[in-house]
C-alpha atoms as a PDB file:
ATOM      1  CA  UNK A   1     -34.158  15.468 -63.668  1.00  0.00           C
ATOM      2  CA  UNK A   2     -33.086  17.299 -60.097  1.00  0.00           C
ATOM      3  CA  UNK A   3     -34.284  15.450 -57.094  1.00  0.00           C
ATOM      4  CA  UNK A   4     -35.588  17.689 -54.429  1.00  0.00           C
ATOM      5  CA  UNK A   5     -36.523  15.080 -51.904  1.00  0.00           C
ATOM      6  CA  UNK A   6     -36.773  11.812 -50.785  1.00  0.00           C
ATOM      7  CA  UNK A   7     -38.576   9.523 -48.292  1.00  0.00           C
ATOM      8  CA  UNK A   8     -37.925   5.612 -47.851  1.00  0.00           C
ATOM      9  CA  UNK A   9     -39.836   3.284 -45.626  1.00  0.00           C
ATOM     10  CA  UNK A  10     -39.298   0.083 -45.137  1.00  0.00           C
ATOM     11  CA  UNK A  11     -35.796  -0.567 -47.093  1.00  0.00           C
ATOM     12  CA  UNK A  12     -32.964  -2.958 -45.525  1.00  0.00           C
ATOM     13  CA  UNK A  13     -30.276  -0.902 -46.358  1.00  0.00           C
ATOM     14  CA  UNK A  14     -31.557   2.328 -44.174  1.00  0.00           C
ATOM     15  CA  UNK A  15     -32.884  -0.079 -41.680  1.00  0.00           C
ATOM     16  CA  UNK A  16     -29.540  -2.469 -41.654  1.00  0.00           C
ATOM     17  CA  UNK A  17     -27.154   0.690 -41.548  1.00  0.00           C
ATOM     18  CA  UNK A  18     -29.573   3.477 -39.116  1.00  0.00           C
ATOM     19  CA  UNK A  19     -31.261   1.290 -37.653  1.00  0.00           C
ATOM     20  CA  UNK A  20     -34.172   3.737 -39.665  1.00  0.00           C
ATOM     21  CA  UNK A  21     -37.791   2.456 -40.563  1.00  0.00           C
ATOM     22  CA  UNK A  22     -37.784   5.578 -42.213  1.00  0.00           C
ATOM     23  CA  UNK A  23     -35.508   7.911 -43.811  1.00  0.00           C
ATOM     24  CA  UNK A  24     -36.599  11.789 -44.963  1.00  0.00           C
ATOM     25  CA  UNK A  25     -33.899  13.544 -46.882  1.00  0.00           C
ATOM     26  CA  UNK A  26     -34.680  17.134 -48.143  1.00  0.00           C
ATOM     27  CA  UNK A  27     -31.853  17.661 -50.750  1.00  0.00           C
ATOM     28  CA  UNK A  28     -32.949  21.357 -51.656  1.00  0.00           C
ATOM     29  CA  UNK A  29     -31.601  22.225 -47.921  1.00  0.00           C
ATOM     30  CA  UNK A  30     -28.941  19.641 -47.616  1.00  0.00           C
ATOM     31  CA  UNK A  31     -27.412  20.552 -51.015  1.00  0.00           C
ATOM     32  CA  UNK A  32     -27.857  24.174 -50.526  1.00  0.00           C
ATOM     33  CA  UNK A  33     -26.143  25.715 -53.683  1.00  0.00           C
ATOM     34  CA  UNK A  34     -23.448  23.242 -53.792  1.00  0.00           C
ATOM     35  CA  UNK A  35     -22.728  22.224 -57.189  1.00  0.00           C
ATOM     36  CA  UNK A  36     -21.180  18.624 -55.643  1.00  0.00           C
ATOM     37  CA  UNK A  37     -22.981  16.519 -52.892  1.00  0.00           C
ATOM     38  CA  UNK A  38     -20.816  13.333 -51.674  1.00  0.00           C
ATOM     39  CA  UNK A  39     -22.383  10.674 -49.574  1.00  0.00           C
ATOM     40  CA  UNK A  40     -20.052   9.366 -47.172  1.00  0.00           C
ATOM     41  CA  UNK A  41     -20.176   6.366 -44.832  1.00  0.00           C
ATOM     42  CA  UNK A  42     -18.879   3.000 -43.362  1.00  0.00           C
ATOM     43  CA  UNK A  43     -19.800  -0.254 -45.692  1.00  0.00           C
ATOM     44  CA  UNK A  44     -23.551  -0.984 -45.057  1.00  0.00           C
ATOM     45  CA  UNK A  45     -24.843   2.043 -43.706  1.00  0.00           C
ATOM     46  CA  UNK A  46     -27.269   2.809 -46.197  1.00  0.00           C
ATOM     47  CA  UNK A  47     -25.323   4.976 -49.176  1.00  0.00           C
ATOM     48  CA  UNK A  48     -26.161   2.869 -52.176  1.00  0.00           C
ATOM     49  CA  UNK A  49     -29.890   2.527 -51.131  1.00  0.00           C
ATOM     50  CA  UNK A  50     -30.249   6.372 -51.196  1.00  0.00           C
ATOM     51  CA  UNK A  51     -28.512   6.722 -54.721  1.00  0.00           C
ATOM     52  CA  UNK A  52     -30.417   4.189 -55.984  1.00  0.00           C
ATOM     53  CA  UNK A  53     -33.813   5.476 -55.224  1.00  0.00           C
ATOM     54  CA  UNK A  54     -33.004   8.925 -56.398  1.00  0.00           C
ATOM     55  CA  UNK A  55     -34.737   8.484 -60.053  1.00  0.00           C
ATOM     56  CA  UNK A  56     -38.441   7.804 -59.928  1.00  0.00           C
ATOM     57  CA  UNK A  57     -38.384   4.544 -61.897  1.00  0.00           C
ATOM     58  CA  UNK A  58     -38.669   1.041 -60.211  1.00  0.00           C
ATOM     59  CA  UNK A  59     -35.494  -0.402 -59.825  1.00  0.00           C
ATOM     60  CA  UNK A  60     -32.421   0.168 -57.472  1.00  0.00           C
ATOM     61  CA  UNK A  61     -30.082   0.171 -60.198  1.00  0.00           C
ATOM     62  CA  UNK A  62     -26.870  -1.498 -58.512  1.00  0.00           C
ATOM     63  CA  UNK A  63     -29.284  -4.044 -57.389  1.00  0.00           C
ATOM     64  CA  UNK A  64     -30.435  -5.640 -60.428  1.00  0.00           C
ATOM     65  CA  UNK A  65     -28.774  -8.630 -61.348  1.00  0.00           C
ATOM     66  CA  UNK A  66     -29.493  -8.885 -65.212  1.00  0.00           C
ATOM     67  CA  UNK A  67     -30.748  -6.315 -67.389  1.00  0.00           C
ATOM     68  CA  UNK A  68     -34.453  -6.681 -68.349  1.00  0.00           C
ATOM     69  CA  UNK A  69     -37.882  -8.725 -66.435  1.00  0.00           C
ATOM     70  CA  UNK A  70     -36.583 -10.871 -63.591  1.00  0.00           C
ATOM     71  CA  UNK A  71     -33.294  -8.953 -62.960  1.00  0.00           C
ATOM     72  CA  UNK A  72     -34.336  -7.253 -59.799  1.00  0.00           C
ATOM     73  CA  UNK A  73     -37.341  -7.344 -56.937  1.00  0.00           C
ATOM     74  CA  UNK A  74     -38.029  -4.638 -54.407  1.00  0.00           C
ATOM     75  CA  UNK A  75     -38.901  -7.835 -51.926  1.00  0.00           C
ATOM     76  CA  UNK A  76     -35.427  -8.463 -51.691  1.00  0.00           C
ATOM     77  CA  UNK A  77     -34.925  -4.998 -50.752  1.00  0.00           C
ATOM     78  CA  UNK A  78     -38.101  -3.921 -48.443  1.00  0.00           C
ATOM     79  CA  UNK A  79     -38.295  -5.226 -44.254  1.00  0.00           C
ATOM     80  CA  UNK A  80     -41.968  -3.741 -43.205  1.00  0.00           C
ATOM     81  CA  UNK A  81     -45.269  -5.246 -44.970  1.00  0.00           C
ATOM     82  CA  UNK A  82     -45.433  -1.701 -46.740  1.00  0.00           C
ATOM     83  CA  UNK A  83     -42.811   0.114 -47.740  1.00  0.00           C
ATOM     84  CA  UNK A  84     -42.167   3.135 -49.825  1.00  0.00           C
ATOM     85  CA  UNK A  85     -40.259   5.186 -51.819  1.00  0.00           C
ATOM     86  CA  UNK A  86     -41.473   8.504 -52.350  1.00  0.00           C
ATOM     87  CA  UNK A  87     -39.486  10.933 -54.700  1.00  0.00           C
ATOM     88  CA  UNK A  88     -40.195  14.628 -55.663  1.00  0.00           C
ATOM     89  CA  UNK A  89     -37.836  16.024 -58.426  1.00  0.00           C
ATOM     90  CA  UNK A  90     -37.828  18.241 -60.646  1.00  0.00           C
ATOM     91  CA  UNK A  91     -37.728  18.031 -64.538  1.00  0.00           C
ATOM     92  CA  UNK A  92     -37.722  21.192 -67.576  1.00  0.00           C
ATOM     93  CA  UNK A  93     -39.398  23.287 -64.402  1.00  0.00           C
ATOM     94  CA  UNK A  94     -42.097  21.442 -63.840  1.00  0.00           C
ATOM     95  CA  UNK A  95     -42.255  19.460 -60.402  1.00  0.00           C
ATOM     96  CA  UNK A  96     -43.101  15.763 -59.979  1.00  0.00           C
ATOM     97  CA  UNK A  97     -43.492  13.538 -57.180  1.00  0.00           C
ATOM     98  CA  UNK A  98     -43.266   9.485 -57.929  1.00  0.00           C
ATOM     99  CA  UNK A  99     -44.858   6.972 -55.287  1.00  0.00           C
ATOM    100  CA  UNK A 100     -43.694   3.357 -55.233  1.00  0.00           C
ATOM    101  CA  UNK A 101     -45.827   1.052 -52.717  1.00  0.00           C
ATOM    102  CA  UNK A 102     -44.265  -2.194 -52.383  1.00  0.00           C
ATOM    103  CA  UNK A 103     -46.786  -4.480 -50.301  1.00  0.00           C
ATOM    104  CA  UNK A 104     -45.507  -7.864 -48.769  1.00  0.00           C
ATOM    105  CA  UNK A 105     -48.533  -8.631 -46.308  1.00  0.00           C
ATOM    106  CA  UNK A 106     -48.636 -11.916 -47.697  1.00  0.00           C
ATOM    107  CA  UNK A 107     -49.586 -11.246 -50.868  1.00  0.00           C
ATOM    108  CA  UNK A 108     -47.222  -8.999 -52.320  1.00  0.00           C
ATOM    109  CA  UNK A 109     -48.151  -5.856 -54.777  1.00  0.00           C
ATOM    110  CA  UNK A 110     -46.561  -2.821 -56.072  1.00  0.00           C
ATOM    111  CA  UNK A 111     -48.311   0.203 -56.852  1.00  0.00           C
ATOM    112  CA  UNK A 112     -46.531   3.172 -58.803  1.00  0.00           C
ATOM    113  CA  UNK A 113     -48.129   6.480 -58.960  1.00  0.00           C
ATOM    114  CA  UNK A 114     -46.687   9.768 -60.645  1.00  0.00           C
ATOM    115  CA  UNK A 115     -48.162  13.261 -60.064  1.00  0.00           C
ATOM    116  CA  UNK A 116     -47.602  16.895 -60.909  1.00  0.00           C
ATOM    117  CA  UNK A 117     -47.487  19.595 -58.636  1.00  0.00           C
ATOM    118  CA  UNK A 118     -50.145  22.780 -59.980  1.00  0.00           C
ATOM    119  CA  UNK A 119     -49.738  26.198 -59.864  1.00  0.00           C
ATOM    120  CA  UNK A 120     -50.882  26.114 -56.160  1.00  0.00           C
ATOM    121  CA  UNK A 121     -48.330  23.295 -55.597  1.00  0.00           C
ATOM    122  CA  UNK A 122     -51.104  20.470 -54.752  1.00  0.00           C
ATOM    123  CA  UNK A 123     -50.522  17.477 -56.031  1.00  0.00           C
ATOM    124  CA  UNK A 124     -52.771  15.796 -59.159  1.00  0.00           C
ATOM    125  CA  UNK A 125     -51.854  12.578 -61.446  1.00  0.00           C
ATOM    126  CA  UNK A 126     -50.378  13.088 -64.293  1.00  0.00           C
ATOM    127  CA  UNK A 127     -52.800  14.273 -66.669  1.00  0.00           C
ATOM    128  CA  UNK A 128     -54.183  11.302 -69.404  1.00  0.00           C
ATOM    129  CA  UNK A 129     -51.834  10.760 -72.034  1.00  0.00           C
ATOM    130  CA  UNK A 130     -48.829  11.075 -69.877  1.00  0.00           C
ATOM    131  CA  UNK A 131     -46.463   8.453 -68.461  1.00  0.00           C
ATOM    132  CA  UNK A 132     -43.318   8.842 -66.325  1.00  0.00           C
ATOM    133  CA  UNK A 133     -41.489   7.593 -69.436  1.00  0.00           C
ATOM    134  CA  UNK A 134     -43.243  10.575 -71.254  1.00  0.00           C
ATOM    135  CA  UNK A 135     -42.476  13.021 -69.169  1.00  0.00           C
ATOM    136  CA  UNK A 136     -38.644  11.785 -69.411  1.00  0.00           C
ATOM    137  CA  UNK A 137     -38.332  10.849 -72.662  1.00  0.00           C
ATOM    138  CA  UNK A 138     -38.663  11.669 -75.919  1.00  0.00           C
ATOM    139  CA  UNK A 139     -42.055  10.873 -77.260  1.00  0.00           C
ATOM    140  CA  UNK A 140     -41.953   7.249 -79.109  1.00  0.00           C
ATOM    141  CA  UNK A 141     -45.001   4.585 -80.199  1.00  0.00           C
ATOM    142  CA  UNK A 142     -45.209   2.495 -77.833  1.00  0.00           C
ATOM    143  CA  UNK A 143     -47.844  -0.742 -77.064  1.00  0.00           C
ATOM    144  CA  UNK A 144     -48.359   0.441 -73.203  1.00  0.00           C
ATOM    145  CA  UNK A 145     -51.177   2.064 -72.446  1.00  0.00           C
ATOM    146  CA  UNK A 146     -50.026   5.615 -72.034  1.00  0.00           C
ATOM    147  CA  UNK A 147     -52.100   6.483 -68.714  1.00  0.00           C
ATOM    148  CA  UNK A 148     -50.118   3.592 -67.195  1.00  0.00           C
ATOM    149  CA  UNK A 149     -46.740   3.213 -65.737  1.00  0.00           C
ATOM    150  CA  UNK A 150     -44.782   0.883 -67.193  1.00  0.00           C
ATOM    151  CA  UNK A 151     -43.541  -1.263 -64.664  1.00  0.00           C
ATOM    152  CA  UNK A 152     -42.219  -4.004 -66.961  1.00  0.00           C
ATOM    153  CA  UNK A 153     -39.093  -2.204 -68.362  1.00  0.00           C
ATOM    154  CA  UNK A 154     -35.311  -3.240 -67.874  1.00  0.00           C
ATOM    155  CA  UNK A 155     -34.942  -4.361 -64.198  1.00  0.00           C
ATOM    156  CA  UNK A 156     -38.519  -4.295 -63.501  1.00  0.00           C
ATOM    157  CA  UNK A 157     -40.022  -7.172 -61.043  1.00  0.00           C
ATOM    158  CA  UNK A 158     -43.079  -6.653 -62.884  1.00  0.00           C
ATOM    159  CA  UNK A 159     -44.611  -7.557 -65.962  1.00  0.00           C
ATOM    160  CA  UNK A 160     -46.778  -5.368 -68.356  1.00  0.00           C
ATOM    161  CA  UNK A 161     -50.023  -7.614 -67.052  1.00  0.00           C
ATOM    162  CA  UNK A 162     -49.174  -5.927 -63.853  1.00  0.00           C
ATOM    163  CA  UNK A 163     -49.414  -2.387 -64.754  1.00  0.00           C
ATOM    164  CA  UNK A 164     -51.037  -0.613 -62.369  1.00  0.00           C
ATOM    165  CA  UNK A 165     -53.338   2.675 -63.377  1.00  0.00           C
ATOM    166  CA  UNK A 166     -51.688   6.005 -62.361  1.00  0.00           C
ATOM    167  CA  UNK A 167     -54.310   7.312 -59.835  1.00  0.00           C
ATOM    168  CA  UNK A 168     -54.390   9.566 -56.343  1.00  0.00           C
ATOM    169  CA  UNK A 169     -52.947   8.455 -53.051  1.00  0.00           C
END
């Protein structure tokens, strides 16, 4: 998995150290050809939020406080009443783009959504049959629903009652 880009809305740490509602990063031009990108930066200024919303699952890995269901929340993480985190990597040449919408209007919700850029680079979900844990792992039986994202795994503030069904922004 390469990331190629990344937008955050809404999260404390850019908004705590930029004093950023939102962030745009476009690693393909940052990164250039380097073969090593640091991240540099005072205490609180918004490092560890970036790494840990470059994979396209839901957690902020250095965030969660115990491994599995319970161990981490994106509400403790997130300032507006929507926020996002939108990702678009690549992965075995084929490019993705994975959408977290974490609501907290007084009801809270998060949404996931994965899709594949097509040979005209517009964006469709994922096909049926095809999961973001499919597309990065190994295939395996599994009890999820396949057309779903799991949001229930390690570190996951959701349960698998709370799936939500991969569909177009």
């Amino acid at each position: 998995m390469y990331p190629l880009s990344l937008t955050l809305k809404g999260f404390r740490g850019i908004r705590d150290g930029l004093g950023l509602d939102v962030l745009t990063l476009d690693l393909e031009r940052l990164a250039g050809d380097a073969e090593l990108v640091a991240l540099s930066g005072a205490n609180g200024r918004g490092k560890s939020t970036i790494l840990d919303n470059l994979q396209p699952f839901q957690t902020l890995p250095s965030r969660a406080s115990l491994a599995g269901p319970g161990g981490f929340s994106y509400y403790d993480h997130v300032v507006l009443p929507e926020s996002e985190k939108d990702l678009v990597w690549l992965h075995e040449g084929r490019r993705f783009r994975s959408q977290i919408v974490i609501r907290n209007n007084g009801r809270r919700a998060t949404d996931a959504f994965l899709f594949e850029a097509d040979a005209e680079g517009r964006w469709r979900p994922v096909v049926r049959n095809r999961s973001l844990s499919g597309v990065l792992c190994p295939p395996a039986p599994t009890r999820n629903n396949p057309s779903h994202i799991h949001q229930g795994g390690a570190g996951s503030d959701q349960g698998d009652s709370d799936q939500q069904q991969v569909a177009a922004a």
